[in-house]
C-alpha atoms as a PDB file:
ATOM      1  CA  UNK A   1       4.311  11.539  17.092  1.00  0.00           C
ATOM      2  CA  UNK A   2       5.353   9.395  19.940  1.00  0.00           C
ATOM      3  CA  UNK A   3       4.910   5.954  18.310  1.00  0.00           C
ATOM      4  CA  UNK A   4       6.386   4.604  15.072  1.00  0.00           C
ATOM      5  CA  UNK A   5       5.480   4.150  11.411  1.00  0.00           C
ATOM      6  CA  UNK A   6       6.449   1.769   9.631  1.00  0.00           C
ATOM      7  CA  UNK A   7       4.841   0.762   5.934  1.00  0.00           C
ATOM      8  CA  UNK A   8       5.471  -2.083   3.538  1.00  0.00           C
ATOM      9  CA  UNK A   9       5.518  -1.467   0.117  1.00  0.00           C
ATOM     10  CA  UNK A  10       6.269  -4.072  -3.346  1.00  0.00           C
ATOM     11  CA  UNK A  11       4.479  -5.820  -6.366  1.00  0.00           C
ATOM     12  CA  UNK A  12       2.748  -8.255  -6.656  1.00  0.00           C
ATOM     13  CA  UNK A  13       3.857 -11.710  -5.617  1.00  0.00           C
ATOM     14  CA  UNK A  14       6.579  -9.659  -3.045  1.00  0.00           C
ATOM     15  CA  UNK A  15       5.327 -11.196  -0.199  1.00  0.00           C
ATOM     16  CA  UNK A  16       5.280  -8.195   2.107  1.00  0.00           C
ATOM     17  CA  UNK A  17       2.152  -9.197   3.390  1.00  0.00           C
ATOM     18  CA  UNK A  18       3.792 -12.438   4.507  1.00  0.00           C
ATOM     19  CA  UNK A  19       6.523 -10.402   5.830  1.00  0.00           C
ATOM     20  CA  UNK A  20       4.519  -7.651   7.716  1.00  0.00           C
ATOM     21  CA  UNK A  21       2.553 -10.406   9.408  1.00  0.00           C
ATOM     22  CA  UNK A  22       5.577 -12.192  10.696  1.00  0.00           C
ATOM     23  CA  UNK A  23       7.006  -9.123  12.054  1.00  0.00           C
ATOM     24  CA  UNK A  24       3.821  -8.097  13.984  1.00  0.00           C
ATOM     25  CA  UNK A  25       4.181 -11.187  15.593  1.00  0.00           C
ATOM     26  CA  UNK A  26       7.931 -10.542  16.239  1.00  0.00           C
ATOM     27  CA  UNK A  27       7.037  -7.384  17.955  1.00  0.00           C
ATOM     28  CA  UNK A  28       4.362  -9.085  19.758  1.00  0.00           C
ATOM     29  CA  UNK A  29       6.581 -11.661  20.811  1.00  0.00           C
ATOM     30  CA  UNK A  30       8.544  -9.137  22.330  1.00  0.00           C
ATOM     31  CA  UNK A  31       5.891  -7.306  24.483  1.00  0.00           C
ATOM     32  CA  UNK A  32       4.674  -4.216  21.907  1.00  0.00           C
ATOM     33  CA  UNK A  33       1.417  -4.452  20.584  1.00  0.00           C
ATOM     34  CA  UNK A  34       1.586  -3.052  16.972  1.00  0.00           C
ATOM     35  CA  UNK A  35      -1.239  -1.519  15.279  1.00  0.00           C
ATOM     36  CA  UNK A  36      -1.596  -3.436  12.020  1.00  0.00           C
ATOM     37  CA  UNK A  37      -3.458  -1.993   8.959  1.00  0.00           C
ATOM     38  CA  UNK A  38      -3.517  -1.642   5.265  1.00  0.00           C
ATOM     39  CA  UNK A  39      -4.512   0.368   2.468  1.00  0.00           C
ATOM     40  CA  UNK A  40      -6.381   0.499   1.487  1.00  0.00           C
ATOM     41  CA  UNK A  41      -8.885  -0.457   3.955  1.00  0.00           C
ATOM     42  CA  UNK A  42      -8.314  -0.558   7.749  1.00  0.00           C
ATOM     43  CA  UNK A  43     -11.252   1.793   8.187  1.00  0.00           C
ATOM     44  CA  UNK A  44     -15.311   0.756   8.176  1.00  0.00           C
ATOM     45  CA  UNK A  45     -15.425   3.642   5.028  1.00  0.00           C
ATOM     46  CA  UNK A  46     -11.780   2.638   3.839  1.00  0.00           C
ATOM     47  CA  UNK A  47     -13.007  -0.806   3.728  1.00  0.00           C
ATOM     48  CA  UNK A  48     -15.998   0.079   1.640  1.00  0.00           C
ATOM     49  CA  UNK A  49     -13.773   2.110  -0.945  1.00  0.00           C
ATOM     50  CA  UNK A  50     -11.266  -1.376  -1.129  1.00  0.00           C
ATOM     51  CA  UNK A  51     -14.202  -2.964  -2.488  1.00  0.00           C
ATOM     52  CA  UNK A  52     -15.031  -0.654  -4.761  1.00  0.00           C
ATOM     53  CA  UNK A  53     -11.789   0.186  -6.322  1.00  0.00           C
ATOM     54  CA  UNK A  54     -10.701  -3.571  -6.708  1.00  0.00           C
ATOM     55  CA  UNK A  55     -13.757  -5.084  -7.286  1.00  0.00           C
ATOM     56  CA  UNK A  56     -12.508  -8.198  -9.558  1.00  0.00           C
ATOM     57  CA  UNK A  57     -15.251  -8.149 -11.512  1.00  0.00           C
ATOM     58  CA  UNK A  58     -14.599  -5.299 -13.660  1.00  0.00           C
ATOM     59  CA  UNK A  59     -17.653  -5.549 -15.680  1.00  0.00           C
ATOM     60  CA  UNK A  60     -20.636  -3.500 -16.819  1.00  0.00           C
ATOM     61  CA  UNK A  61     -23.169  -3.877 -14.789  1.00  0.00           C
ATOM     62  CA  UNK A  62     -26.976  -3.497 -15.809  1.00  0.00           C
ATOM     63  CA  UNK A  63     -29.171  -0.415 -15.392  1.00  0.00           C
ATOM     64  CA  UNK A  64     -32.365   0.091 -15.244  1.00  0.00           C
ATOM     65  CA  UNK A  65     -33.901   3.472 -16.602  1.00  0.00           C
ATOM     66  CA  UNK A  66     -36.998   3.779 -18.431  1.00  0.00           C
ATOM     67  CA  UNK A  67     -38.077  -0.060 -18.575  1.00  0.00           C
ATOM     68  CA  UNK A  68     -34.555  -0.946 -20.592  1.00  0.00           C
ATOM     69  CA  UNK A  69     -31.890  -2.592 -19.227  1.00  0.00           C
ATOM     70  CA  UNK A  70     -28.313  -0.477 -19.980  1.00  0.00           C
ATOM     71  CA  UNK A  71     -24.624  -1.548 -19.465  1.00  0.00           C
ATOM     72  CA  UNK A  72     -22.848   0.482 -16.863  1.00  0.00           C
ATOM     73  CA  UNK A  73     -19.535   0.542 -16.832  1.00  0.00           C
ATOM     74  CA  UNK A  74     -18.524  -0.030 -13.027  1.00  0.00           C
ATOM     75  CA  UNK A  75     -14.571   0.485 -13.299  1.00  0.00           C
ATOM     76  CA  UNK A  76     -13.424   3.281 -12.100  1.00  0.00           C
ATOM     77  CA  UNK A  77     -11.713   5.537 -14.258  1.00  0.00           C
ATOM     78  CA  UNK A  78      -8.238   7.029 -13.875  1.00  0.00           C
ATOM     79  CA  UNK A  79      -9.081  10.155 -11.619  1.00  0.00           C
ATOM     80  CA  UNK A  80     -11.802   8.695  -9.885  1.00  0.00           C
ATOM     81  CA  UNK A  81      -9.497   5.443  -8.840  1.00  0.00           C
ATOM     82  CA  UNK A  82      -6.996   7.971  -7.281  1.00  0.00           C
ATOM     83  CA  UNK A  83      -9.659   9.989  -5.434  1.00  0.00           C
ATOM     84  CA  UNK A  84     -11.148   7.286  -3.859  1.00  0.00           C
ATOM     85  CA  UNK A  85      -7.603   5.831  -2.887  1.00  0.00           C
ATOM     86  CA  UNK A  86      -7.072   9.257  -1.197  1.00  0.00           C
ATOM     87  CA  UNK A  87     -10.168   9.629   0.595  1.00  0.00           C
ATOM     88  CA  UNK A  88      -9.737   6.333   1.976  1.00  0.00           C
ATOM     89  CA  UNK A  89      -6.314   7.248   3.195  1.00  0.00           C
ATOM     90  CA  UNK A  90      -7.568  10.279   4.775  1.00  0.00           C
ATOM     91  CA  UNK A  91     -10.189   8.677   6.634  1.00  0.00           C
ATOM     92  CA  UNK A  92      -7.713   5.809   7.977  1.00  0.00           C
ATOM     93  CA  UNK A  93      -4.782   8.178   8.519  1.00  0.00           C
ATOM     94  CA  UNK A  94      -7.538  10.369  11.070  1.00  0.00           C
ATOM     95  CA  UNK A  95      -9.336   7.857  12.760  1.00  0.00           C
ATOM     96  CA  UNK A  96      -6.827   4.636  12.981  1.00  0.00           C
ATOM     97  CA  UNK A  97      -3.265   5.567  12.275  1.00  0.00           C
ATOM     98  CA  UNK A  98      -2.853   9.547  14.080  1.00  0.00           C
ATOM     99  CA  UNK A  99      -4.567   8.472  17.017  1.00  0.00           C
ATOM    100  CA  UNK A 100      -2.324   4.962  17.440  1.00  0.00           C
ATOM    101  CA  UNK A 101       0.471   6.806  17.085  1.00  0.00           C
ATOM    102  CA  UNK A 102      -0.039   9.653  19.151  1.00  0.00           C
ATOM    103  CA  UNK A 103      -1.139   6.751  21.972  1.00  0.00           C
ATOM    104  CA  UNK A 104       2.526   6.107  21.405  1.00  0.00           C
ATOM    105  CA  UNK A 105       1.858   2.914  19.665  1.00  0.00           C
ATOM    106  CA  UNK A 106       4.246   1.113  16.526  1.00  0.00           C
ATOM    107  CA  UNK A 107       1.821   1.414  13.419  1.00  0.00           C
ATOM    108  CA  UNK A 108       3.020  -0.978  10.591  1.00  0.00           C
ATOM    109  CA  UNK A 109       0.492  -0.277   7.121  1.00  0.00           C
ATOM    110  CA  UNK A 110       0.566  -2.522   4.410  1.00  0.00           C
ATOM    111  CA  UNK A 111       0.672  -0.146   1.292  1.00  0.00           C
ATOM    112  CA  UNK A 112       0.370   3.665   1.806  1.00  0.00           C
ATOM    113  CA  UNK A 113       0.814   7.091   0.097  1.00  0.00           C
ATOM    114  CA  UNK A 114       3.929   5.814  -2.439  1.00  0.00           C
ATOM    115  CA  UNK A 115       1.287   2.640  -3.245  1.00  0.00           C
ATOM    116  CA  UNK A 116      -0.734   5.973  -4.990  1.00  0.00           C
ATOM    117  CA  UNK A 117       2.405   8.001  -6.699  1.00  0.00           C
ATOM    118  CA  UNK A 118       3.381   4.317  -8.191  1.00  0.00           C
ATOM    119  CA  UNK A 119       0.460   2.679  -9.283  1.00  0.00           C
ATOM    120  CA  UNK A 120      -2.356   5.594 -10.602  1.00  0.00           C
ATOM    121  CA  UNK A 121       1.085   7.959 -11.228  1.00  0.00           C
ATOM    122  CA  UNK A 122       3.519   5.894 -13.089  1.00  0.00           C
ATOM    123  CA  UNK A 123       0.707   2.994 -13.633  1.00  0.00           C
ATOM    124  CA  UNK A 124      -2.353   4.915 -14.777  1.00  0.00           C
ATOM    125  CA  UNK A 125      -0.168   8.112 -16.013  1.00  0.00           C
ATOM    126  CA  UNK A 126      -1.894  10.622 -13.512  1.00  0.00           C
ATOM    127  CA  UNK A 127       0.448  13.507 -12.941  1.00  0.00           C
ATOM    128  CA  UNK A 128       3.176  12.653  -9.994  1.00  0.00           C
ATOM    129  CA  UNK A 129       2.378  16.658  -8.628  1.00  0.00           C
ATOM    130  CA  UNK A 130      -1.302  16.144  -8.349  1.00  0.00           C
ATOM    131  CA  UNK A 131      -0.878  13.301  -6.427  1.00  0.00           C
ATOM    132  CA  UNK A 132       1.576  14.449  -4.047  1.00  0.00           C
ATOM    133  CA  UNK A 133      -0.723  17.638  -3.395  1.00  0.00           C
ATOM    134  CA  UNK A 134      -3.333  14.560  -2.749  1.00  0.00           C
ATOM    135  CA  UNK A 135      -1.493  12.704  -0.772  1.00  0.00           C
ATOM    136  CA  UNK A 136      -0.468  15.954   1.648  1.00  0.00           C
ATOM    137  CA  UNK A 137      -3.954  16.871   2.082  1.00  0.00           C
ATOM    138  CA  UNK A 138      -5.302  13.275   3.157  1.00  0.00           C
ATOM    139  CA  UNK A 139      -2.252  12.617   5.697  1.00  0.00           C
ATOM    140  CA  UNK A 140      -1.607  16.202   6.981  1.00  0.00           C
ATOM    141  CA  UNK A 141       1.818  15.492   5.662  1.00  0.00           C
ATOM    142  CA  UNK A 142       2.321  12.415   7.913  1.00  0.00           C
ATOM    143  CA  UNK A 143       5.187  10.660   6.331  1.00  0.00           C
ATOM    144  CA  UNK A 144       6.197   6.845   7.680  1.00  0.00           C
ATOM    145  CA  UNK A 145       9.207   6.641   9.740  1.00  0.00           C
ATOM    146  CA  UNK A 146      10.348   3.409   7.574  1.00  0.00           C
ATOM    147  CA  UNK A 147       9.238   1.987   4.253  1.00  0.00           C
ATOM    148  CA  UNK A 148      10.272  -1.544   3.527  1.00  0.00           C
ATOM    149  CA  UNK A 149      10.242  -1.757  -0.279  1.00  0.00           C
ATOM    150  CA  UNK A 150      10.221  -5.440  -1.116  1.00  0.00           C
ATOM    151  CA  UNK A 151      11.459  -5.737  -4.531  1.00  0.00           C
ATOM    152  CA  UNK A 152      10.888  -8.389  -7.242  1.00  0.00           C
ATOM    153  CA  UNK A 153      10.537  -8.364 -11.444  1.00  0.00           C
ATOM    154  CA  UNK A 154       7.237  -7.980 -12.007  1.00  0.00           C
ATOM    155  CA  UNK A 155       7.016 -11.316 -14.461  1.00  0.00           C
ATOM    156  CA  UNK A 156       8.143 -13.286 -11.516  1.00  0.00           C
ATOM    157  CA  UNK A 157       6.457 -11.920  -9.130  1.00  0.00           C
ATOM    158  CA  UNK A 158       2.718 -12.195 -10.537  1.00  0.00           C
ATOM    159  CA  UNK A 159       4.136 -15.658 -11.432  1.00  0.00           C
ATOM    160  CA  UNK A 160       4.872 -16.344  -8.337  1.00  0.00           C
ATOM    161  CA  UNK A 161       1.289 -14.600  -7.135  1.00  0.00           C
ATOM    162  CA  UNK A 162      -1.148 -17.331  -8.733  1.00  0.00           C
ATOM    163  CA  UNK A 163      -4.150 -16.407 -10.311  1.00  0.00           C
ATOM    164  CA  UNK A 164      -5.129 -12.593 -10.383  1.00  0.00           C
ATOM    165  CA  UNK A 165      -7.366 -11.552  -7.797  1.00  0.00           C
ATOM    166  CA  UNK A 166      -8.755  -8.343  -8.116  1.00  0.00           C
ATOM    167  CA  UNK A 167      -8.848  -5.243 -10.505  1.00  0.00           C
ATOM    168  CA  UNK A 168      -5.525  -4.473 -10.292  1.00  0.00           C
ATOM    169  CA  UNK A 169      -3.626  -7.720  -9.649  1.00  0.00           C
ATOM    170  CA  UNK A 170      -5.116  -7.989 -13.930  1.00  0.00           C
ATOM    171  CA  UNK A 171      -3.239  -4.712 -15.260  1.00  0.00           C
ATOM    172  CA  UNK A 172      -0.710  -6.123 -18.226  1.00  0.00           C
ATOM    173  CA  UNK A 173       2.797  -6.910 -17.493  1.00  0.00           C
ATOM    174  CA  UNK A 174       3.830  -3.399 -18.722  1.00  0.00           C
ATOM    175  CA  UNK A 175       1.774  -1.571 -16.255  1.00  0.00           C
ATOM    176  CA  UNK A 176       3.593  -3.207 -13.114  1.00  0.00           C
ATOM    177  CA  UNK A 177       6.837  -2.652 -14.538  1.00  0.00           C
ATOM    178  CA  UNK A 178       5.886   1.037 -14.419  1.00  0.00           C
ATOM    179  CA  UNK A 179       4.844   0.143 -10.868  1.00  0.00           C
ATOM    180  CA  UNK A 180       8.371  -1.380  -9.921  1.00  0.00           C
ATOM    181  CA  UNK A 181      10.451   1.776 -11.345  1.00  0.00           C
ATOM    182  CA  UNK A 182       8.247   4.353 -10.156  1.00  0.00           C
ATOM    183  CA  UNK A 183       8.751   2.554  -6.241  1.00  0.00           C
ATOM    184  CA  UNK A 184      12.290   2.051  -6.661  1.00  0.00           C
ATOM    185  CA  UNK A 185      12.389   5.388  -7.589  1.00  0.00           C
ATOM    186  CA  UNK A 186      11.317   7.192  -4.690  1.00  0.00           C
ATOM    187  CA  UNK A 187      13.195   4.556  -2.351  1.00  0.00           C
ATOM    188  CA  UNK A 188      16.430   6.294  -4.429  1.00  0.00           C
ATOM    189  CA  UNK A 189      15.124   9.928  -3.522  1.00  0.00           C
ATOM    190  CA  UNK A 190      14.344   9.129   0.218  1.00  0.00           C
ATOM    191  CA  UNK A 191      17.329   7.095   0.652  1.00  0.00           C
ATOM    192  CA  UNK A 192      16.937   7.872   4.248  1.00  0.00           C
ATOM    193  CA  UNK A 193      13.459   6.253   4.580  1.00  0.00           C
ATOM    194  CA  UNK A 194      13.473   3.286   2.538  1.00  0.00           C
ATOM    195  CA  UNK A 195      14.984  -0.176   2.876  1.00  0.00           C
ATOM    196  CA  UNK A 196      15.121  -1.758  -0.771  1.00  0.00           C
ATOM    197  CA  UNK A 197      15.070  -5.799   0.019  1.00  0.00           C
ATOM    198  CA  UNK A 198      15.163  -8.393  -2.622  1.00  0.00           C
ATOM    199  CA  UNK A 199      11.967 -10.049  -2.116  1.00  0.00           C
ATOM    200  CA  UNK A 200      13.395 -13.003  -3.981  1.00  0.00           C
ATOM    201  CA  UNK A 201      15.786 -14.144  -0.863  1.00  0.00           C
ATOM    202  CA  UNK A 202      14.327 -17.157   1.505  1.00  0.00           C
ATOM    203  CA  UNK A 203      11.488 -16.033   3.593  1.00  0.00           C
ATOM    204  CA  UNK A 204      13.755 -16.595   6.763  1.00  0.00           C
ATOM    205  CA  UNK A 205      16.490 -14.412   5.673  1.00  0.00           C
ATOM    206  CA  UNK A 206      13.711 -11.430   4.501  1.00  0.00           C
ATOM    207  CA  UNK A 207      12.266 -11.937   8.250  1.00  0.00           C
ATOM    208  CA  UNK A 208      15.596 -10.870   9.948  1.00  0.00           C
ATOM    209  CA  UNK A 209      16.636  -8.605   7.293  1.00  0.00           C
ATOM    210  CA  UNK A 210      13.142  -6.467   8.444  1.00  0.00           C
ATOM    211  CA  UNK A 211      13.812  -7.218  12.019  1.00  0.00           C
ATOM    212  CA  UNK A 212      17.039  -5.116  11.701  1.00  0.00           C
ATOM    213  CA  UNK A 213      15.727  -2.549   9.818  1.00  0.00           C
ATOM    214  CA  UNK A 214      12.798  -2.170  12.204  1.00  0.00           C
ATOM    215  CA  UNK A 215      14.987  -2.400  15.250  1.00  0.00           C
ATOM    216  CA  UNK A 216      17.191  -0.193  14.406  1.00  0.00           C
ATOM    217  CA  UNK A 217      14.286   2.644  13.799  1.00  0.00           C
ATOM    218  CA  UNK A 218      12.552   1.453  17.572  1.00  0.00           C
ATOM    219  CA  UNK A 219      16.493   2.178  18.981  1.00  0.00           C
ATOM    220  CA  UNK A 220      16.308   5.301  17.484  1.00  0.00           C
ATOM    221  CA  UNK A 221      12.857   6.527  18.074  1.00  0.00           C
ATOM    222  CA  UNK A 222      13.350   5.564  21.863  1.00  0.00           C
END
């Protein structure tokens, strides 16, 4: 691949969104024009799957079948949660991200594969194998040059959040602290392509601190 991937990774309330934003407009600033997406989403079908996996509502739903009206359950289970996660990352990794950086482009993705091995592996308890066999078939093993893994307790962090705002952002405490091990985690068995930040550090200092990281990578990859 000829451009460079970079994703951003972290709990709630981490701000990596923030972050990610204000470094696509560093990069802009400086005459690249990144390719910013997320996951998942950044797709017309990837889009439709974000919707359905994080729908806030979380509630049955009525059905209709022989004149009576019958509550649905609407939330996906388990399995189902992590299949449609994939398939959305398939279709986004073939038709957004491969092609951007094959055009030699810098592709920066809020949330990607490790988003699935933490939260329906070490969140939802699916097993860590089947989801890396997942993962390999949806990407055609394309692994980021860079994850920025921005790193905060969980408590603070969804304080820090506000009010929950979709399916997810409402699992219990105890499910995002299985979230923040199972990230910080892999960023100990990929040393090489992680940065662990503390997301708790002044917004400024988090901004040059992924500058560096990121320019360092675009020396390299030159």
């Amino acid at each position: 691949m000829a451009g460079l991937f970079v994703t951003f990774e972290g709990g709630e309330g981490s701000g990596k969104t923030t972050q990610l934003e204000r470094l696509a407009a560093r990069l802009r600033a400086r005459g690249t024009d990144p390719l910013v997406t997320r996951e998942p989403g950044g797709s017309p079908l990837a889009e439709a799957i974000r919707a359905l996996i994080l729908d806030p509502a979380g509630a049955p739903r009525p059905r209709a079948e022989g004149g009576a009206p019958a509550a649905v359950d609407a939330r996906p289970g388990a399995h189902a949660e992590a299949f449609l996660m994939v398939a959305a990352r398939a279709d986004l990794v073939r038709k957004v991200i491969r092609p951007a950086l094959e055009a030699g482009r810098t592709v920066i993705c809020d949330r990607y594969a490790d988003s699935t091995i933490a939260y329906q592996g070490a969140g939802r308890g699916l097993p860590r194998d089947l989801l890396e066999r997942l993962n390999r078939e949806a990407t055609g093993g394309l692994v980021p040059d860079l994850t920025l893994l921005f790193d905060i307790d969980p408590e603070a962090g969804i304080a820090r959040r506000g009010p929950a705002t979709n399916r997810l952002d409402r699992e219990p405490l105890e499910f995002h602290r299985r979230v923040r091990a199972a990230l910080l985690d892999l960023a100990r068995a990929e040393a090489g392509r992680f940065v662990v930040l503390d997301a708790t550090r002044p917004a400024g200092e988090l901004e040059d601190a992924v500058w560096s990281a990121v320019a360092a990578r675009l020396g390299a990859h030159a």
